[in-house]
Protein backbone atom coordinates (compact mmCIF):
# COMPACT_ATOMS: atom_id res chain seq x y z
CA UNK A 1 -23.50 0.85 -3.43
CA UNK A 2 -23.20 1.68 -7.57
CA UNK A 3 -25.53 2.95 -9.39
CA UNK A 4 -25.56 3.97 -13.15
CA UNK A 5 -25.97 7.20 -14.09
CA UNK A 6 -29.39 7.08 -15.10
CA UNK A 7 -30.48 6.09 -11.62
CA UNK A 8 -28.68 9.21 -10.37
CA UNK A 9 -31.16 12.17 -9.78
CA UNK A 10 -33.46 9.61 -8.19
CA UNK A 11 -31.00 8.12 -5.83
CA UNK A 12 -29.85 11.36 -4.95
CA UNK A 13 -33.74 12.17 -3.78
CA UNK A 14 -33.91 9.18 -1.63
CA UNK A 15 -30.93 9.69 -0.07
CA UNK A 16 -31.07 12.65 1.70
CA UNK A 17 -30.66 11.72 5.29
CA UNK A 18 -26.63 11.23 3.65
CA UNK A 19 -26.23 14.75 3.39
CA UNK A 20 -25.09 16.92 0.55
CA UNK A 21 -21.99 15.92 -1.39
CA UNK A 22 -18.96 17.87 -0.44
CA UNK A 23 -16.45 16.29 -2.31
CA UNK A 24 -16.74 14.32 -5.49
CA UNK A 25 -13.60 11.80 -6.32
CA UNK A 26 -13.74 11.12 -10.01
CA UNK A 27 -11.86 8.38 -11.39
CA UNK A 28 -11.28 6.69 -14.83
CA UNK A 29 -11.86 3.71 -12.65
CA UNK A 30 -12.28 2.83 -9.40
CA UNK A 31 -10.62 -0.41 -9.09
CA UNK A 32 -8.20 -1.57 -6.45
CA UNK A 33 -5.18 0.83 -7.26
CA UNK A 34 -2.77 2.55 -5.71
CA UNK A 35 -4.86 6.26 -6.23
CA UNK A 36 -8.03 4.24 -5.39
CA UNK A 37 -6.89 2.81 -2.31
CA UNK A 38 -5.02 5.83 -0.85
CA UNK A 39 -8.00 7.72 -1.63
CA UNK A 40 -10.55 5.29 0.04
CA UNK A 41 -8.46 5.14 3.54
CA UNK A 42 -7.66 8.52 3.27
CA UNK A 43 -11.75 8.50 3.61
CA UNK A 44 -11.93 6.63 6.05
CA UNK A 45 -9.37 8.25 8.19
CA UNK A 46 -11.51 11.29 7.92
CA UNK A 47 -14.30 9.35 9.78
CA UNK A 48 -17.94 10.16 9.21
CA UNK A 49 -20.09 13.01 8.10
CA UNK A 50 -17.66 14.94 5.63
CA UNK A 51 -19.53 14.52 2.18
CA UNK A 52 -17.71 12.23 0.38
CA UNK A 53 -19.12 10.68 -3.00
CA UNK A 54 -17.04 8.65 -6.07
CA UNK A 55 -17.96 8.58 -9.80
CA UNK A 56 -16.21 5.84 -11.79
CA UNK A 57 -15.98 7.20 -15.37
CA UNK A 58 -15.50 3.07 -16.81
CA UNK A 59 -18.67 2.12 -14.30
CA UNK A 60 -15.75 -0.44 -12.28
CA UNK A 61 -15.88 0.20 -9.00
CA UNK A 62 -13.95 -2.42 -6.69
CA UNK A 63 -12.10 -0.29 -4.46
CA UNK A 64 -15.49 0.64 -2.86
CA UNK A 65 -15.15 -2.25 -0.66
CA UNK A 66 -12.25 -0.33 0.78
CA UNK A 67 -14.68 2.26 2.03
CA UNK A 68 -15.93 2.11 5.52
CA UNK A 69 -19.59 1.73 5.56
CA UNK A 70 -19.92 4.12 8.49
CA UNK A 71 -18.93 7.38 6.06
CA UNK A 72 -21.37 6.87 3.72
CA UNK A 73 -19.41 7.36 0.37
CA UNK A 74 -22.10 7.29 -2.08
CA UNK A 75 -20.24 5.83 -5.46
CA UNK A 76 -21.79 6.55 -9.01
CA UNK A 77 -21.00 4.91 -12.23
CA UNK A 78 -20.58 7.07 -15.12
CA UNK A 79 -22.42 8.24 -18.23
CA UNK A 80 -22.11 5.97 -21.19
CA UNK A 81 -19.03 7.41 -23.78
CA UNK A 82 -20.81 8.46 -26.98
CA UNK A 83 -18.26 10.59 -28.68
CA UNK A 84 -15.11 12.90 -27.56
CA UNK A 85 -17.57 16.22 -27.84
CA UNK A 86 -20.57 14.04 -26.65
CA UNK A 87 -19.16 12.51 -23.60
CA UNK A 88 -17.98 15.89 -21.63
CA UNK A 89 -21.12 17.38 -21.90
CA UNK A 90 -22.85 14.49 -20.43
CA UNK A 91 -20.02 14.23 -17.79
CA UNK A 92 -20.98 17.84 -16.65
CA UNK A 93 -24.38 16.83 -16.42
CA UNK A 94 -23.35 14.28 -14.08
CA UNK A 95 -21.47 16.69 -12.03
CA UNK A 96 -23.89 19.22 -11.88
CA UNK A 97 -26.68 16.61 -11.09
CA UNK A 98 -24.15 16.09 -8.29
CA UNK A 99 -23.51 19.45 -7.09
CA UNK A 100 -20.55 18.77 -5.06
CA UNK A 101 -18.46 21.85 -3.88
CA UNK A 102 -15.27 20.26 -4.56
CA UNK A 103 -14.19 18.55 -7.77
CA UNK A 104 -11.48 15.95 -7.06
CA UNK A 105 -10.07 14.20 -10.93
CA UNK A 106 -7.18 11.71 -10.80
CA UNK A 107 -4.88 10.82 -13.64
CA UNK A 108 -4.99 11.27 -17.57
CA UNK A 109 -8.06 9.02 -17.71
CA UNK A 110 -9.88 11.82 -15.37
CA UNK A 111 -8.88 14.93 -17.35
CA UNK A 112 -12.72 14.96 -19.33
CA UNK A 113 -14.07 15.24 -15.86
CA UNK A 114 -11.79 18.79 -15.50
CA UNK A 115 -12.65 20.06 -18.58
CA UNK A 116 -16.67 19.52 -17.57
CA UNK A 117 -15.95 20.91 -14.20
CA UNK A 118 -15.21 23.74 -15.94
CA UNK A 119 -17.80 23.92 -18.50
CA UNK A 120 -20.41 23.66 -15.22
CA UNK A 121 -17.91 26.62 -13.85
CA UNK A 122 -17.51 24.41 -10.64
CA UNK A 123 -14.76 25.58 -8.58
CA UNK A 124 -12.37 24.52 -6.69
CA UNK A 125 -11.00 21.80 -9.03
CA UNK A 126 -8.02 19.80 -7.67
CA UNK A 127 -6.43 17.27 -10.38
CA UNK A 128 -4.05 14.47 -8.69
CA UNK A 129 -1.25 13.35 -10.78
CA UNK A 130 -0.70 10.15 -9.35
CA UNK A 131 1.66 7.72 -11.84
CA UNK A 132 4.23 8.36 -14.73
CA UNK A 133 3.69 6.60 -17.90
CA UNK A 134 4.67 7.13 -21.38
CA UNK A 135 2.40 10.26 -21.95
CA UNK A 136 3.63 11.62 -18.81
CA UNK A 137 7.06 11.38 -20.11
CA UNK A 138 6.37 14.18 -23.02
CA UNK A 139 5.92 11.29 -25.99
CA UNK A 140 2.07 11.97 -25.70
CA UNK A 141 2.00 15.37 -27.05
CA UNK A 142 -1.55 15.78 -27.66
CA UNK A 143 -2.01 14.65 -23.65
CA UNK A 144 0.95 16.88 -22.79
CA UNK A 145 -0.87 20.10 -24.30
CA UNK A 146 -4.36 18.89 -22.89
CA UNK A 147 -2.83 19.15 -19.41
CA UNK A 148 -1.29 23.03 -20.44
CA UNK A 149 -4.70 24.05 -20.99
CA UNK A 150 -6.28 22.13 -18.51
CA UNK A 151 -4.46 21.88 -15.12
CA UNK A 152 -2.95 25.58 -14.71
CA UNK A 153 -6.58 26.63 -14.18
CA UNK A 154 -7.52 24.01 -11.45
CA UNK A 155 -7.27 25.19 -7.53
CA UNK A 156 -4.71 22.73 -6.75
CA UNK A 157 -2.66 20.40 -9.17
CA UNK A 158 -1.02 17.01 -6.88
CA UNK A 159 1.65 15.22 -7.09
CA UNK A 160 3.24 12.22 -5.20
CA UNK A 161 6.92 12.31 -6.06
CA UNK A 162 9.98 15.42 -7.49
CA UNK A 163 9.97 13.51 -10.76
CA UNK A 164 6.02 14.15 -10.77
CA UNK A 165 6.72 17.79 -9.80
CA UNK A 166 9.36 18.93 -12.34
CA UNK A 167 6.82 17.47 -14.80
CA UNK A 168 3.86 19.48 -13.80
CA UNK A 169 6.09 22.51 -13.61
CA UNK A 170 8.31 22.09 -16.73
CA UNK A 171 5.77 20.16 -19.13
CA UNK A 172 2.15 21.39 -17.69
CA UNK A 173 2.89 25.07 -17.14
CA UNK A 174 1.27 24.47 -13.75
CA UNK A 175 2.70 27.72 -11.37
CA UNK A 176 4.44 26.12 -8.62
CA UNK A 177 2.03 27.90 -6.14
CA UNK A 178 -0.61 26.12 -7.11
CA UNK A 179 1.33 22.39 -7.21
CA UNK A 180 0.79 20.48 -3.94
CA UNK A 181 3.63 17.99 -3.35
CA UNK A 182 1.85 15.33 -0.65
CA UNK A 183 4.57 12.45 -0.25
CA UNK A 184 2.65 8.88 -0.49
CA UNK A 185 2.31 7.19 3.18
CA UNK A 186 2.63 4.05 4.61
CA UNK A 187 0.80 2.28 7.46
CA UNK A 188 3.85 0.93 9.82
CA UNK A 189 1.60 -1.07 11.88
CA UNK A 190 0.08 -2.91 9.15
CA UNK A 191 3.57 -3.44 7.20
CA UNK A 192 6.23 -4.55 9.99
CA UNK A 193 8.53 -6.68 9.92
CA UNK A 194 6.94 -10.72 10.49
CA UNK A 195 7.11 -14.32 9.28
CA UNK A 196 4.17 -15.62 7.77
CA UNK A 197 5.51 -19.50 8.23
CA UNK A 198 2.11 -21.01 6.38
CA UNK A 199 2.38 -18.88 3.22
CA UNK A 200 6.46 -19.20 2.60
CA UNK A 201 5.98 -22.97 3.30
CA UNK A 202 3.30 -23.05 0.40
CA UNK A 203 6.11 -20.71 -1.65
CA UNK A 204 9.32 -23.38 -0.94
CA UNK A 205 7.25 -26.36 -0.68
CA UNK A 206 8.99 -26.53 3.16
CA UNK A 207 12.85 -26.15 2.25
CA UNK A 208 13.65 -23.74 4.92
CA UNK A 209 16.35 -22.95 3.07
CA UNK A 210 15.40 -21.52 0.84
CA UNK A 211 15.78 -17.78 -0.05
CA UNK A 212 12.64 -15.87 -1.57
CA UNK A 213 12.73 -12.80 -4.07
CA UNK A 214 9.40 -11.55 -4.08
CA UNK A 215 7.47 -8.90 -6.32
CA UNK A 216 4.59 -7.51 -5.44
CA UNK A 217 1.93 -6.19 -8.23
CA UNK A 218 0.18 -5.99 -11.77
CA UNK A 219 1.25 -8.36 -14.04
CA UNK A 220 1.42 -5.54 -17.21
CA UNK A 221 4.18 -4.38 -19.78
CA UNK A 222 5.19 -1.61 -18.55
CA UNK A 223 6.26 -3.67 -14.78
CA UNK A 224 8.73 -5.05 -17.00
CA UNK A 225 8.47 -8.49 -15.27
CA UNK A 226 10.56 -10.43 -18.03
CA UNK A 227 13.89 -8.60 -17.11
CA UNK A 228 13.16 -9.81 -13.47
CA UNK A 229 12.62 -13.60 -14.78
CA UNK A 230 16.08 -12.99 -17.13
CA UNK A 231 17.78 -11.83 -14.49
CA UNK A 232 16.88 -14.34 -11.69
CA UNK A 233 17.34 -17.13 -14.36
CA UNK A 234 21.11 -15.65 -14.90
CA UNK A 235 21.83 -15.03 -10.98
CA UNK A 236 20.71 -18.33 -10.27
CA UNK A 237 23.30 -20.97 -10.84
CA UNK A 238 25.70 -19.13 -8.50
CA UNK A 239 23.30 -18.85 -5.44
CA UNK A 240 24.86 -20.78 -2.56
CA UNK A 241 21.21 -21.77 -1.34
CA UNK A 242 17.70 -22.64 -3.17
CA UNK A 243 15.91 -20.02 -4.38
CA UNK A 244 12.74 -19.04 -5.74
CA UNK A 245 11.08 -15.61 -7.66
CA UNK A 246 7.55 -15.41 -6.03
CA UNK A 247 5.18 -13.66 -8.02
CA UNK A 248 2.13 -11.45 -6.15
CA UNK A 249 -0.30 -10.19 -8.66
CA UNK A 250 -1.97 -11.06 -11.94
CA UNK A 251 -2.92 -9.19 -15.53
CA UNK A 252 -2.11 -9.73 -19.13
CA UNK A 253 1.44 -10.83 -18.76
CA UNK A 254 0.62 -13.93 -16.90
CA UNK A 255 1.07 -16.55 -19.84
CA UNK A 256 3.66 -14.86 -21.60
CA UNK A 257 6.07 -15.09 -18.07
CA UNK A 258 5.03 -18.57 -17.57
CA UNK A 259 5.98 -19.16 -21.18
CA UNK A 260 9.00 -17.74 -20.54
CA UNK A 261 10.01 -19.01 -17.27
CA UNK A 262 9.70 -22.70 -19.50
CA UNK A 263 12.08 -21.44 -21.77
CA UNK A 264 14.75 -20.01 -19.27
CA UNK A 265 14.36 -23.09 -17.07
CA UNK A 266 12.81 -21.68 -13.95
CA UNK A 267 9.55 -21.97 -14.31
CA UNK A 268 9.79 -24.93 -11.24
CA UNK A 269 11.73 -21.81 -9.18
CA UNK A 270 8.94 -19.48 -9.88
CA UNK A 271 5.53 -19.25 -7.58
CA UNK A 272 2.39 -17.70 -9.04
CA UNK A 273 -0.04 -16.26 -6.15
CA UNK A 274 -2.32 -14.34 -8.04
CA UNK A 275 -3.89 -11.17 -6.96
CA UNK A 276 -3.54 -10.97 -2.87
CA UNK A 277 -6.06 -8.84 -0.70
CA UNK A 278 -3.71 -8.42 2.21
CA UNK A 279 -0.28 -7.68 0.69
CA UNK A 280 1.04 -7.41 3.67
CA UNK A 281 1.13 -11.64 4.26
CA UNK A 282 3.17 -11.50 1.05
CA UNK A 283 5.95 -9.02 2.49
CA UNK A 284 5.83 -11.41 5.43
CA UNK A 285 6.60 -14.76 3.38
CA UNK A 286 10.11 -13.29 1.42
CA UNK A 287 13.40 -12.26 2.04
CA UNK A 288 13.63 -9.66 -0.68
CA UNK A 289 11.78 -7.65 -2.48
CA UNK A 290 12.45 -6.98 -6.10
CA UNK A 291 10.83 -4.68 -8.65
CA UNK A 292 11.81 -3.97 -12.31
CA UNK A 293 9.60 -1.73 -13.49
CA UNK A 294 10.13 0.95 -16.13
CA UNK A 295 7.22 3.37 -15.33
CA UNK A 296 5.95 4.67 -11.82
CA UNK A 297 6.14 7.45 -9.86
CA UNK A 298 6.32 6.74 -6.11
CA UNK A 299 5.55 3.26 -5.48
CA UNK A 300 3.30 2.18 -2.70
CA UNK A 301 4.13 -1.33 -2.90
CA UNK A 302 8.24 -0.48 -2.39
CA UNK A 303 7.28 1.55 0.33
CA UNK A 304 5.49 -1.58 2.30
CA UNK A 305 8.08 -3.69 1.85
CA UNK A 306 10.45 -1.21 3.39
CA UNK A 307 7.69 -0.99 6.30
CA UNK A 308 7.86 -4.70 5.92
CA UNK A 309 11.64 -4.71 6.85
CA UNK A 310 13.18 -6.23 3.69
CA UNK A 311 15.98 -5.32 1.85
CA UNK A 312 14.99 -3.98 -1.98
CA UNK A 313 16.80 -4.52 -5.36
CA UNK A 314 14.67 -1.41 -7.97
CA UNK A 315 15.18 0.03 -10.85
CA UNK A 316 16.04 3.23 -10.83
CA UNK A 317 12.84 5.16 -12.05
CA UNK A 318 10.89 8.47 -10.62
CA UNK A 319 11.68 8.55 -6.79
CA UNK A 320 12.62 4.60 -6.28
CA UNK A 321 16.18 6.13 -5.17
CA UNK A 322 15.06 9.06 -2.93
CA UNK A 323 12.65 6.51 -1.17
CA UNK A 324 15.16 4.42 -0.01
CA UNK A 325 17.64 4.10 2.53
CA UNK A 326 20.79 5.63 2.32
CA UNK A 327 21.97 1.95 2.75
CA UNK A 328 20.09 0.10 0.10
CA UNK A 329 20.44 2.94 -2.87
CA UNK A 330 23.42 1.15 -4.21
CA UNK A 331 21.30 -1.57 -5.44
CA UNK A 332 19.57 0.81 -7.75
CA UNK A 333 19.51 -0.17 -11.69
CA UNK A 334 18.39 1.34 -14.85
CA UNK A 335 15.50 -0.81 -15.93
CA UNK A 336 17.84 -2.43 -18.88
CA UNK A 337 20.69 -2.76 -16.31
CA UNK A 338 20.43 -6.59 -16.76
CA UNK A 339 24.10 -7.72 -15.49
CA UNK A 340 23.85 -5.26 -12.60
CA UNK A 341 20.32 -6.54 -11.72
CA UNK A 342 21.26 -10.22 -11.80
CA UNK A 343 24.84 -8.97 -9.69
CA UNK A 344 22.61 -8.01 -7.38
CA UNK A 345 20.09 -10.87 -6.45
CA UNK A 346 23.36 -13.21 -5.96
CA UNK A 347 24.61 -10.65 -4.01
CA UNK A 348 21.53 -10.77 -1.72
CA UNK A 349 20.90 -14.21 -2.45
CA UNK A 350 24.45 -15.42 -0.31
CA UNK A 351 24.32 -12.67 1.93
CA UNK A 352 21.88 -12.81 4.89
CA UNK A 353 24.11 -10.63 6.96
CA UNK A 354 23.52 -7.70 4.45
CA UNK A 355 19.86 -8.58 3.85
CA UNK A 356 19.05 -8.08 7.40
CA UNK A 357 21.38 -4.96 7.87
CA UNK A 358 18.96 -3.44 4.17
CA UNK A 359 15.99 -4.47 5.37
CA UNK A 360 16.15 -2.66 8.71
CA UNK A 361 17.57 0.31 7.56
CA UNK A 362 14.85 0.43 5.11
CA UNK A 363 12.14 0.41 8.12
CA UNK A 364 13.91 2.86 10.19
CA UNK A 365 13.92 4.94 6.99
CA UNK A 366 10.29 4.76 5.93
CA UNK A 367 9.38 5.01 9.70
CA UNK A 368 10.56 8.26 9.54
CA UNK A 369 10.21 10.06 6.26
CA UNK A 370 6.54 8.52 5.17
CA UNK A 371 4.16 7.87 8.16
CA UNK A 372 0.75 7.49 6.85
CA UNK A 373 -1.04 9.84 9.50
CA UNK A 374 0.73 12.77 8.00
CA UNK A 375 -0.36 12.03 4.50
CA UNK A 376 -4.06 11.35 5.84
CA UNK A 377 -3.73 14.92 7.28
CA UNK A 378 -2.38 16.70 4.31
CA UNK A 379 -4.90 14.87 1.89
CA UNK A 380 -7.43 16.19 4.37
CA UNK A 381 -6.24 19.41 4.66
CA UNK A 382 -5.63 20.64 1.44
CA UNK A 383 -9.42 18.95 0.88
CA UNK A 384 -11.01 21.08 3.66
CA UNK A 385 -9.07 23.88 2.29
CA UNK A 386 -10.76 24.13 -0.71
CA UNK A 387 -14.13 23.27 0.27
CA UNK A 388 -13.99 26.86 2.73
CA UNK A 389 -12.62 28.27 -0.71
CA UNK A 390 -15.60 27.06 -2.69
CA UNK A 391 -18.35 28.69 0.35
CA UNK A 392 -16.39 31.98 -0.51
CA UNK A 393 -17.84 32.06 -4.45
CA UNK A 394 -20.04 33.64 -5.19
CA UNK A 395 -23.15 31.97 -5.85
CA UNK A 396 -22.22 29.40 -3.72
């Protein structure tokens, strides 16, 4: 259930027999991504009766269908944005209105929510650092120095990848005892290797021949789609068997790529899904995964498709390297490595042999290294951790 800010003392009246909120997820939005969703089964895992509640600062709240109805996440929209001095202040209404005993923030867009945290002197505060974009990067300076003054003070400061933990040291001034480095899990069961016959027949219009590069995700700039469709375009004419680029995902970059698969001549090659609830069918209708994208930090959707079995072909950003197999790290490219890209889909294209031997090294790998039970129990942890902190307060 959402409700608007407005509505908030009075649903909080009503809806006692919930309990008091324990921990309070703040998001710039809560729509279906990667932060959201971890977040939500993370939740869930938990089970019933821990506290949880979600404000969405932009009022979107989609991922709340992740949420299991039995744990009674309450979710709250946000106060309206009336200024940069304005909106803080109302924000720490909102939290105080709250009264959780644990402030959770996530990403850049969250950082207002720390700063009223600490203007209603709510402690613990733990800020998750979730993705690497531009700002992130040190070209956002005014960002950068927000974070110095912002993020050294909080209980606990997250991170999901090294290249997210240099930055939080080196750029964020954040001590290192107060940086918690939880490595992004995968559910196995869910992601295994499979065939999804009805899907890949819809993808090669039945020519079981055919060989299927997949990408999974947003259709936005930054995913740096266009290199894929250059470099699939280029690699090709020397594929021994038919081949098509299936794309899983939709967002602003959706006419300009079919524009431009018309002017490469692949758009007949190249398979629009759309958005897909259960990304898992996807992993289960390709032979290869592919991703080109030049900002992320540890990528949940590389990590299913290793789950999923299938060889990868990444450029070589944050931790896309140190997440895969020993065996599959050679095809590794920067993200305007355009011969070396295209080298590589032939390469996989004409090999099944080698596609088979990536793929399940790349499940024996994530197996290993990135369960999803032991991030569940660190997120939950390091959560209960600071809730015992905030009962020692005084005041509390």
């Amino acid at each position: 259930m959402s409700i608007s800010y407005q509505q908030l003392s009075k649903h909080i009246s009503i809806d006692t027999q919930v309990g008091p909120v324990k921990y309070l997820h703040i998001f710039p939005e809560y729509n279906r991504g990667g932060a959201e969703i971890r977040v939500s089964r993370t939740i869930n895992a938990m089970g019933p009766g821990h506290g949880h509640a979600v404000l969405s600062i932009s009022g979107r709240t989609d991922a709340a269908d992740v949420l299991d109805p039995s744990c009674n996440v309450r979710v709250f929209q946000g106060p309206p944005k009336k200024g940069p001095i304005r909106f803080p202040i109302d924000l720490w209404k909102c939290v105080r209105d709250i009264n959780p005993s644990v402030v959770l923030t996530y990403n850049w867009g969250a950082t207002d929510a720390v700063l009223a945290a600490k203007i209603a002197r709510f402690r613990p505060v733990i800020h998750n650092e979730c993705g690497l974009s531009a700002d992130l990067d040190g070209k956002g300076w005014r960002r950068q120095l927000a974070r110095r003054v912002l993020l050294p003070g909080c209980y606990r400061v997250v991170v999901t990848s090294f290249t997210l933990y240099d930055l939080a040291i080196r750029k964020f001034g954040v001590p290192k005892n107060k940086i918690a480095f939880i490595k992004t899990g995968v559910n196995t069961e869910r992601f295994s290797p499979g065939m999804n016959d009805e899907l890949r027949e819809k993808i090669t219009h039945g020519d079981c021949r055919s060989v299927v590069f997949g990408y999974v995700g947003s259709l936005r700039p930054s995913k740096n789609v266009p290199m894929l469709l250059r470099a699939f375009a280029a690699a090709k004419p020397s594929m021994e068997c038919p081949a098509v680029l299936a794309l899983f995902g939709d967002g602003p970059e959706r006419e300009r790529l079919t524009d431009l698969a018309r002017d490469l001549g692949i758009l007949e090659s190249l398979y629009f899904h759309g958005y897909i609830d259960n990304p898992e069918c996807a992993f289960n209708a390709i032979d290869v995964n592919v991703t080109a994208s030049m900002s992320e930090a540890a990528s949940n959707s590389l990590l299913e498709a290793m789950a999923s079995g299938l060889p990868v072909v990444s450029t070589d950003i944050a931790d896309n390297k140190r997440m895969l197999s020993d065996e599959n790290r050679p095809f590794v490219y920067a993200h305007d490595d355009h011969a070396g890209y295209t080298s590589a889909l032939k390469t996989l294209a004409n090999d099944l042999q080698m596609r088979n031997h990536l793929g399940e090294a790349n499940r024996s790998h994530v197996c290993q290294e990135y369960p999803v039970d032991r991030m569940y129990r660190e997120y939950a942890n390091l959560w209960s951790q600071a809730a015992e902190f905030a009962m020692t307060r005084p005041g509390r």
